[in-house]
Protein backbone atom coordinates (compact mmCIF):
# COMPACT_ATOMS: atom_id res chain seq x y z
CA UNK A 1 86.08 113.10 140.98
CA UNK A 2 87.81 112.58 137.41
CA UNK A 3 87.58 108.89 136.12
CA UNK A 4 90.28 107.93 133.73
CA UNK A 5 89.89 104.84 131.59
CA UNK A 6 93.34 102.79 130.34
CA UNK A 7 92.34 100.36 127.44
CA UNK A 8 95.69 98.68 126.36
CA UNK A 9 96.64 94.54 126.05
CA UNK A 10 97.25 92.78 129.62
CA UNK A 11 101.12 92.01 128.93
CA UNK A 12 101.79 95.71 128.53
CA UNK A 13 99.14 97.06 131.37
CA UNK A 14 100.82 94.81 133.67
CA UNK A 15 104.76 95.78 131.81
CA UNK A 16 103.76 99.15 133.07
CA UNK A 17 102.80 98.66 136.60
CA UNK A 18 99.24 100.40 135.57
CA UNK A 19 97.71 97.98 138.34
CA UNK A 20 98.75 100.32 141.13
CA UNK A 21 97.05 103.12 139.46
CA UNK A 22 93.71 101.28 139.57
CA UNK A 23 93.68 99.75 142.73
CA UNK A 24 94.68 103.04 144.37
CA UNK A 25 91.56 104.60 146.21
CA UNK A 26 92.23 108.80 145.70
CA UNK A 27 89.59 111.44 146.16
CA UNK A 28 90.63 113.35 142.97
CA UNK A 29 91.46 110.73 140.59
CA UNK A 30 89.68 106.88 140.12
CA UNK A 31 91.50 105.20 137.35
CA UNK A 32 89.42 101.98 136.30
CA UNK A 33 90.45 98.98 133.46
CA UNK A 34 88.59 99.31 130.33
CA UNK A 35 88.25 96.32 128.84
CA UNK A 36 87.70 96.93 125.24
CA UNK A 37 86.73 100.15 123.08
CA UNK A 38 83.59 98.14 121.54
CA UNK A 39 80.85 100.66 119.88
CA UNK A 40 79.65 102.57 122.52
CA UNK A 41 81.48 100.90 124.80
CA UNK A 42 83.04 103.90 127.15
CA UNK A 43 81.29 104.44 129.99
CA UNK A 44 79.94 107.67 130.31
CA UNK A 45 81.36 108.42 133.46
CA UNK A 46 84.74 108.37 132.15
CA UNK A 47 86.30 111.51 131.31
CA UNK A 48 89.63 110.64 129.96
CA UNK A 49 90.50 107.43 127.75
CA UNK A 50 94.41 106.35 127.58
CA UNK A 51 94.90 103.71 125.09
CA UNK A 52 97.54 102.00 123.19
CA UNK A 53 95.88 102.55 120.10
CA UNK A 54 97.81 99.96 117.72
CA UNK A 55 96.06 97.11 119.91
CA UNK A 56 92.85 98.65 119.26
CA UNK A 57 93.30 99.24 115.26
CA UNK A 58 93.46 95.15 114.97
CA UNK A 59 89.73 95.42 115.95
CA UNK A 60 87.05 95.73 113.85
CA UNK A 61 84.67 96.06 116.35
CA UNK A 62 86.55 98.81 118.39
CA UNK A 63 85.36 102.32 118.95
CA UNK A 64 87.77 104.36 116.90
CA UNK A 65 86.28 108.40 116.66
CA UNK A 66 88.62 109.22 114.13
CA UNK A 67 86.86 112.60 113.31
CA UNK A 68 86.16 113.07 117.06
CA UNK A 69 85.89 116.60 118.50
CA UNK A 70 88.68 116.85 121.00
CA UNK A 71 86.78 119.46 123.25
CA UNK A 72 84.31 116.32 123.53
CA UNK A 73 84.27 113.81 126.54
CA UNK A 74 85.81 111.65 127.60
CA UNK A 75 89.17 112.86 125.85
CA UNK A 76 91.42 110.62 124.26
CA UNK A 77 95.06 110.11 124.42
CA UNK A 78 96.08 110.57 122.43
CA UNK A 79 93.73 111.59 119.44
CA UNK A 80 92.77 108.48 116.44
CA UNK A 81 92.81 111.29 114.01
CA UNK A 82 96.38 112.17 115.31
CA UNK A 83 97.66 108.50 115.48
CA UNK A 84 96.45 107.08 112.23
CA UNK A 85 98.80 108.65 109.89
CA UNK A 86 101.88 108.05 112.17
CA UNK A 87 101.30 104.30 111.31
CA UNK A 88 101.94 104.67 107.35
CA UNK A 89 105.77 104.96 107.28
CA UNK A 90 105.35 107.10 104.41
CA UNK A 91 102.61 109.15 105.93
CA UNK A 92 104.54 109.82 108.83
CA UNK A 93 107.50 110.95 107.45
CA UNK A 94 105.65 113.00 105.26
CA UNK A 95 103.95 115.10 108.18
CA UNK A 96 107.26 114.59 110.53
CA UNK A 97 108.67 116.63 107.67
CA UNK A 98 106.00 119.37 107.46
CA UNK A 99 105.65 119.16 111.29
CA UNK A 100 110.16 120.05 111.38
CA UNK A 101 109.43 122.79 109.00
CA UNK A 102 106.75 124.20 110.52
CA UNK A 103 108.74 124.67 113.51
CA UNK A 104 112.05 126.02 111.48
CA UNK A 105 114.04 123.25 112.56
CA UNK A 106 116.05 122.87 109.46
CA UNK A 107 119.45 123.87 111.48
CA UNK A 108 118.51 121.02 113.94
CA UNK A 109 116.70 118.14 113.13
CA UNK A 110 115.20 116.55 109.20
CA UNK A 111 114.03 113.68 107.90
CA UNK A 112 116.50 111.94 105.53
CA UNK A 113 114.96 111.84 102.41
CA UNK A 114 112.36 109.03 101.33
CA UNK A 115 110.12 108.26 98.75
CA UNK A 116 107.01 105.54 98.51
CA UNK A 117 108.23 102.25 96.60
CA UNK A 118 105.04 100.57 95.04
CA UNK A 119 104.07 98.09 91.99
CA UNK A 120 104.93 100.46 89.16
CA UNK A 121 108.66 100.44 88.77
CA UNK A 122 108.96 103.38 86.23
CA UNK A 123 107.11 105.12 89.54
CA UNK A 124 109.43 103.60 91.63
CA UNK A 125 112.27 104.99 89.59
CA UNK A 126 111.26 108.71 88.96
CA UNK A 127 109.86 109.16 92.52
CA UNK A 128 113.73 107.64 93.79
CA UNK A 129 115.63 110.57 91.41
CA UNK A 130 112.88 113.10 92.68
CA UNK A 131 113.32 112.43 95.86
CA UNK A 132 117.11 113.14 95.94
CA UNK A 133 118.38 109.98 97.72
CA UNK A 134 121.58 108.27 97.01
CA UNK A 135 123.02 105.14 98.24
CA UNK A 136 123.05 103.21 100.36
CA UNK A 137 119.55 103.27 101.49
CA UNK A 138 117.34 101.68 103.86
CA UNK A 139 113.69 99.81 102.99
CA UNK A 140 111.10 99.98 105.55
CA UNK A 141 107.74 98.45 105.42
CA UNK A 142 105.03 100.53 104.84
CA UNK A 143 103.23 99.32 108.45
CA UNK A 144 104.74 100.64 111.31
CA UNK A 145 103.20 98.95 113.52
CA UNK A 146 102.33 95.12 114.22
CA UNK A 147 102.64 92.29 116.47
CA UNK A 148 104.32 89.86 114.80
CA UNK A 149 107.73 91.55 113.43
CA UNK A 150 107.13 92.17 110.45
CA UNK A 151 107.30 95.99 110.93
CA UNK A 152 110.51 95.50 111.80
CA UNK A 153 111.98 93.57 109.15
CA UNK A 154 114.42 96.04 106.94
CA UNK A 155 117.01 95.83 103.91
CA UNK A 156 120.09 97.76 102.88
CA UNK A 157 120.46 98.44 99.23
CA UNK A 158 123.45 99.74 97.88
CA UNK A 159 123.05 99.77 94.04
CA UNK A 160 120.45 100.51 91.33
CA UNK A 161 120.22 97.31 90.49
CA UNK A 162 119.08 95.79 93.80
CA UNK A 163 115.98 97.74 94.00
CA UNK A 164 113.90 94.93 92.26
CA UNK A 165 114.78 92.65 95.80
CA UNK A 166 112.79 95.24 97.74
CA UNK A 167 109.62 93.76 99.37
CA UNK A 168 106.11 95.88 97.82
CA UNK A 169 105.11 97.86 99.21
CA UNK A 170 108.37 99.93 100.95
CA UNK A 171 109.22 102.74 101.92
CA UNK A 172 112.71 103.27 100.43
CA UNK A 173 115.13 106.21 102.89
CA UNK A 174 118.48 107.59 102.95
CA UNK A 175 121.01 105.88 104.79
CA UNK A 176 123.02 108.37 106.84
CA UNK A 177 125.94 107.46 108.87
CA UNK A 178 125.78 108.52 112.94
CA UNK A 179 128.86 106.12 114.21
CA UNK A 180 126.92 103.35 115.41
CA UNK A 181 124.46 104.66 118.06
CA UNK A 182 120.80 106.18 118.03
CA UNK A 183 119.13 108.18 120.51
CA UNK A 184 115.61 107.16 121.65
CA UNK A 185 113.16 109.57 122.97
CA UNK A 186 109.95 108.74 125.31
CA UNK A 187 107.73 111.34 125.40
CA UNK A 188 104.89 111.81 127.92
CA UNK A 189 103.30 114.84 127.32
CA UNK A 190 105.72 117.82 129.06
CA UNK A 191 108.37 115.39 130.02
CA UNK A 192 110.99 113.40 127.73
CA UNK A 193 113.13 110.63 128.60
CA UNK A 194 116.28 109.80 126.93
CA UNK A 195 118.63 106.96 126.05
CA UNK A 196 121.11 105.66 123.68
CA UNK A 197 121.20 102.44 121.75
CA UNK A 198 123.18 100.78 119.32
CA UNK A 199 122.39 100.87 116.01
CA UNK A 200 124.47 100.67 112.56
CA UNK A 201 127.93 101.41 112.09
CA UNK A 202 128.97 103.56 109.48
CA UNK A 203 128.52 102.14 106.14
CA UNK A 204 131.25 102.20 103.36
CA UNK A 205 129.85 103.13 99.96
CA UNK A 206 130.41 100.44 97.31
CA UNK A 207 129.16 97.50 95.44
CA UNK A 208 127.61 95.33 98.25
CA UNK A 209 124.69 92.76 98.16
CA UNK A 210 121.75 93.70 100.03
CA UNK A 211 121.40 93.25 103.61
CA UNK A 212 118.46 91.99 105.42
CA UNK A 213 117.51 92.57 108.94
CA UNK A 214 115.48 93.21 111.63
CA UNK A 215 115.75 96.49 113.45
CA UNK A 216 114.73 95.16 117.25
CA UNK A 217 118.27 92.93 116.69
CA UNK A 218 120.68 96.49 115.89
CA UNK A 219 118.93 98.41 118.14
CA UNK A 220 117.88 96.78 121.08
CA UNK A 221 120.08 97.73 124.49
CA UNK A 222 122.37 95.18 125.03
CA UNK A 223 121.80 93.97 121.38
CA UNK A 224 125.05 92.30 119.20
CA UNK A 225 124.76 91.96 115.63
CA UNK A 226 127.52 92.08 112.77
CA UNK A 227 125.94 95.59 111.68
CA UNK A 228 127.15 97.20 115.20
CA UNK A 229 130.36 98.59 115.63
CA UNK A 230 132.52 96.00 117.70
CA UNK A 231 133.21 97.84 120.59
CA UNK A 232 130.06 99.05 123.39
CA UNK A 233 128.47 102.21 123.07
CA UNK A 234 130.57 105.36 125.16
CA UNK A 235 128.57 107.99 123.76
CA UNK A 236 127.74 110.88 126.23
CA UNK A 237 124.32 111.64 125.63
CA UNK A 238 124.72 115.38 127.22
CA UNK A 239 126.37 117.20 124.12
CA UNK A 240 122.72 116.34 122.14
CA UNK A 241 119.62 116.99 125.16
CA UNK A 242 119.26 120.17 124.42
CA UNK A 243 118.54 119.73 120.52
CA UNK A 244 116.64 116.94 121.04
CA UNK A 245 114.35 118.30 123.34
CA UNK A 246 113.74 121.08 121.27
CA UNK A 247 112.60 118.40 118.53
CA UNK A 248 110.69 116.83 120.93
CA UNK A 249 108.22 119.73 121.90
CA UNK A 250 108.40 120.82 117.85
CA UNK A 251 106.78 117.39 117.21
CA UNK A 252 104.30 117.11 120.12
CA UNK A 253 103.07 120.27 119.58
CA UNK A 254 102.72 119.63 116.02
CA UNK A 255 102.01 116.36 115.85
CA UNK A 256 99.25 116.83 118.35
CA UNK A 257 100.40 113.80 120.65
CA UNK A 258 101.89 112.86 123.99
CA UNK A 259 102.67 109.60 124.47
CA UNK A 260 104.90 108.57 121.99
CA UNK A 261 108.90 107.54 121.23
CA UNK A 262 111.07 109.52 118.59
CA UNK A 263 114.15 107.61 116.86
CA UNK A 264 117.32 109.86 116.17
CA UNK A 265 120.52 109.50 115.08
CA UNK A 266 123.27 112.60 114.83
CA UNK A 267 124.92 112.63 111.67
CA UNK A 268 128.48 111.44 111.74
CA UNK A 269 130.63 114.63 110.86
CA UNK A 270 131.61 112.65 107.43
CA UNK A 271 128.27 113.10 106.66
CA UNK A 272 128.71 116.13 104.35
CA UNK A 273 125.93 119.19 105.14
CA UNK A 274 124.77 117.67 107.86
CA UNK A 275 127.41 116.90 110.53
CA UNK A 276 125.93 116.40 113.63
CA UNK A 277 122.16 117.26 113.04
CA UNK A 278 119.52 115.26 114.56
CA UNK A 279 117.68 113.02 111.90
CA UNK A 280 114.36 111.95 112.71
CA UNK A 281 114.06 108.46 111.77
CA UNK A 282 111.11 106.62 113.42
CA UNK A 283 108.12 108.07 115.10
CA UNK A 284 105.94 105.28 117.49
CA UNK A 285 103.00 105.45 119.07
CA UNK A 286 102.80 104.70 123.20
CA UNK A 287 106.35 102.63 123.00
CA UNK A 288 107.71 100.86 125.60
CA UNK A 289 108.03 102.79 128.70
CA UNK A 290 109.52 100.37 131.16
CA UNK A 291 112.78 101.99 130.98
CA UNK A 292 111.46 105.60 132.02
CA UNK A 293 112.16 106.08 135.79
CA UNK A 294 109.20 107.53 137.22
CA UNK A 295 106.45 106.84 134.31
CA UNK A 296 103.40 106.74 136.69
CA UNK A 297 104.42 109.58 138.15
CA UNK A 298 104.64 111.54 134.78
CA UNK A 299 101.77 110.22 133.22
CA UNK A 300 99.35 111.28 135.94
CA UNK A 301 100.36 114.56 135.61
CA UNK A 302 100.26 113.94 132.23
CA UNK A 303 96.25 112.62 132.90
CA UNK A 304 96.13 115.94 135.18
CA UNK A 305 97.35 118.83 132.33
CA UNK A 306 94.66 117.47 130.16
CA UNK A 307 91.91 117.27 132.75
CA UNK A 308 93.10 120.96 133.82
CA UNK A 309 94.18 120.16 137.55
CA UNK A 310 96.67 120.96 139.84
CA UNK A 311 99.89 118.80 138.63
CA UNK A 312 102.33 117.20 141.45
CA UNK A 313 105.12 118.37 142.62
CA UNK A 314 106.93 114.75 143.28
CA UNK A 315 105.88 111.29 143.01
CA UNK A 316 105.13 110.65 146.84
CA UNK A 317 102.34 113.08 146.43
CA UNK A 318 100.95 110.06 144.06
CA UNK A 319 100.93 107.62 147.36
CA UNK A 320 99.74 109.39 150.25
């Protein structure tokens, strides 16, 4: 039998419906509740560890083997190594880059160009004209992660001037236009689900004052804010699948991950150059899967790729 450890906070174990997974009796599989990565603190019959790894990071005392052999037991998923530099904005986009190019994605999917904003404004200045960007364009904490928001929190500049209102340290990134809706990805390892959102109509370029926001109120289904286009969202997500999940498998398999969520937006066909590629925008570790029909179901075969079993077939084979 192959024991599989989930270490995550109790809102989101529950938000998932892990409960059933642990409380299930199987002869193949026992998932059990980990209650906290402490030193040491896996048991040593476990062979597999999922985690929601952001949780864990808060912790000083949590067990985090960030140079860890992955051949070693119990594996991990996903990776610390693997997950650390996804939550440094700049860090991520930097490898989300590399990871595009690696793949020879350039005809479907970038990164809009970004550079790191810090104390030294003559820095500030030559890495903004090295990097290429114009305006508007769109500061982003450097966390990417956090509890409390502030991750979240984001301003529009759309002159020169303005740059001295953006928060230290930033990560400063083009603004492209894509008509008001994004496309979120969740990824669990072989499988993708995907859904549209609002998100910011197209901008005008000009001399505007900056605009402060947080992304969870443009972006969130059902969400209305005086960034979104007035009318709801009637975009037909079919004409972009295939891209995207060609963007998805570029970055897991790069990226080395499996449970993660991928931000994209198509570029509105103003956009010159890039009319209706996919820009990769946000990257996030384990994200909320609530909305994914089926998650148990994936994940365990998810759990059963890694642990090199038999996968199933459907999810009543999960339930017998």
């Amino acid at each position: 039998m192959k024991v599989i450890g989930i270490c995550m906070e109790e809102q989101k174990f529950q938000a998932l419906g892990l409960e059933k997974l642990v409380n299930k009796r199987r002869c193949e599989l026992k998932y059990i509740k980990l209650p906290s990565l402490k030193a040491n603190g896996v048991p040593d019959n476990v062979d597999l560890v999922i985690h929601k790894s952001t949780d864990l990071l808060s912790d000083p005392q949590a067990y985090l083997p960030l140079n860890m052999d992955i051949s070693c037991k119990p594996k991990f998923v996903d990776p610390f190594q693997y997950i650390v530099p996804i939550l440094n904005r700049f860090q991520q986009y930097e490898v989300t880059s590399s990871c595009l190019l690696k793949g020879k994605m350039g005809n479907t999917a970038f990164v809009p160009s970004f550079c790191l904003f810090g104390e030294d404004m003559n820095k500030n200045q030559r890495a903004f004209e090295l990097s290429g960007m114009k305006f508007p364009v769109l500061a982003k904490p450097l966390v990417a992660h956090g509890k409390h928001g502030a991750a979240h929190d984001m301003m529009l500049i759309f002159k020169d001037k303005d740059l001295s209102c953006v928060p230290i340290p930033s990560v400063l990134q083009n603004f492209e236009n894509h008509d008001g809706f994004l496309l979120k990805a969740y990824v669990i390892g072989q499988h993708f689900h995907l859904v549209c959102r609002p998100s910011i109509r197209n901008l005008p370029d000009g001399d505007h004052e900056p605009i402060s926001f947080c992304s969870h109120s443009v972006s969130k289904a059902g969400c209305r804010s005086n960034l979104n286009n007035d009318c709801d969202i009637t975009t037909s997500m079919e004409p972009y699948h295939s891209a995207v999940a060609k963007t998805v498998e570029c970055l897991r398999q790069h990226l080395h991950l499996d449970l993660f969520g991928v931000d994209l937006i198509v570029c509105s066909p103003s956009t010159s150059g890039d009319a209706n590629r996919l820009a990769v925008i946000d990257v996030n570790i384990f994200p909320d899967y609530s909305c994914v029909p089926g998650f148990l179901f994936h994940l365990e075969n998810l759990v059963r790729d890694k642990l090199d079993m038999p996968k199933l077939t459907c999810p009543d084979e999960m339930w017998p």
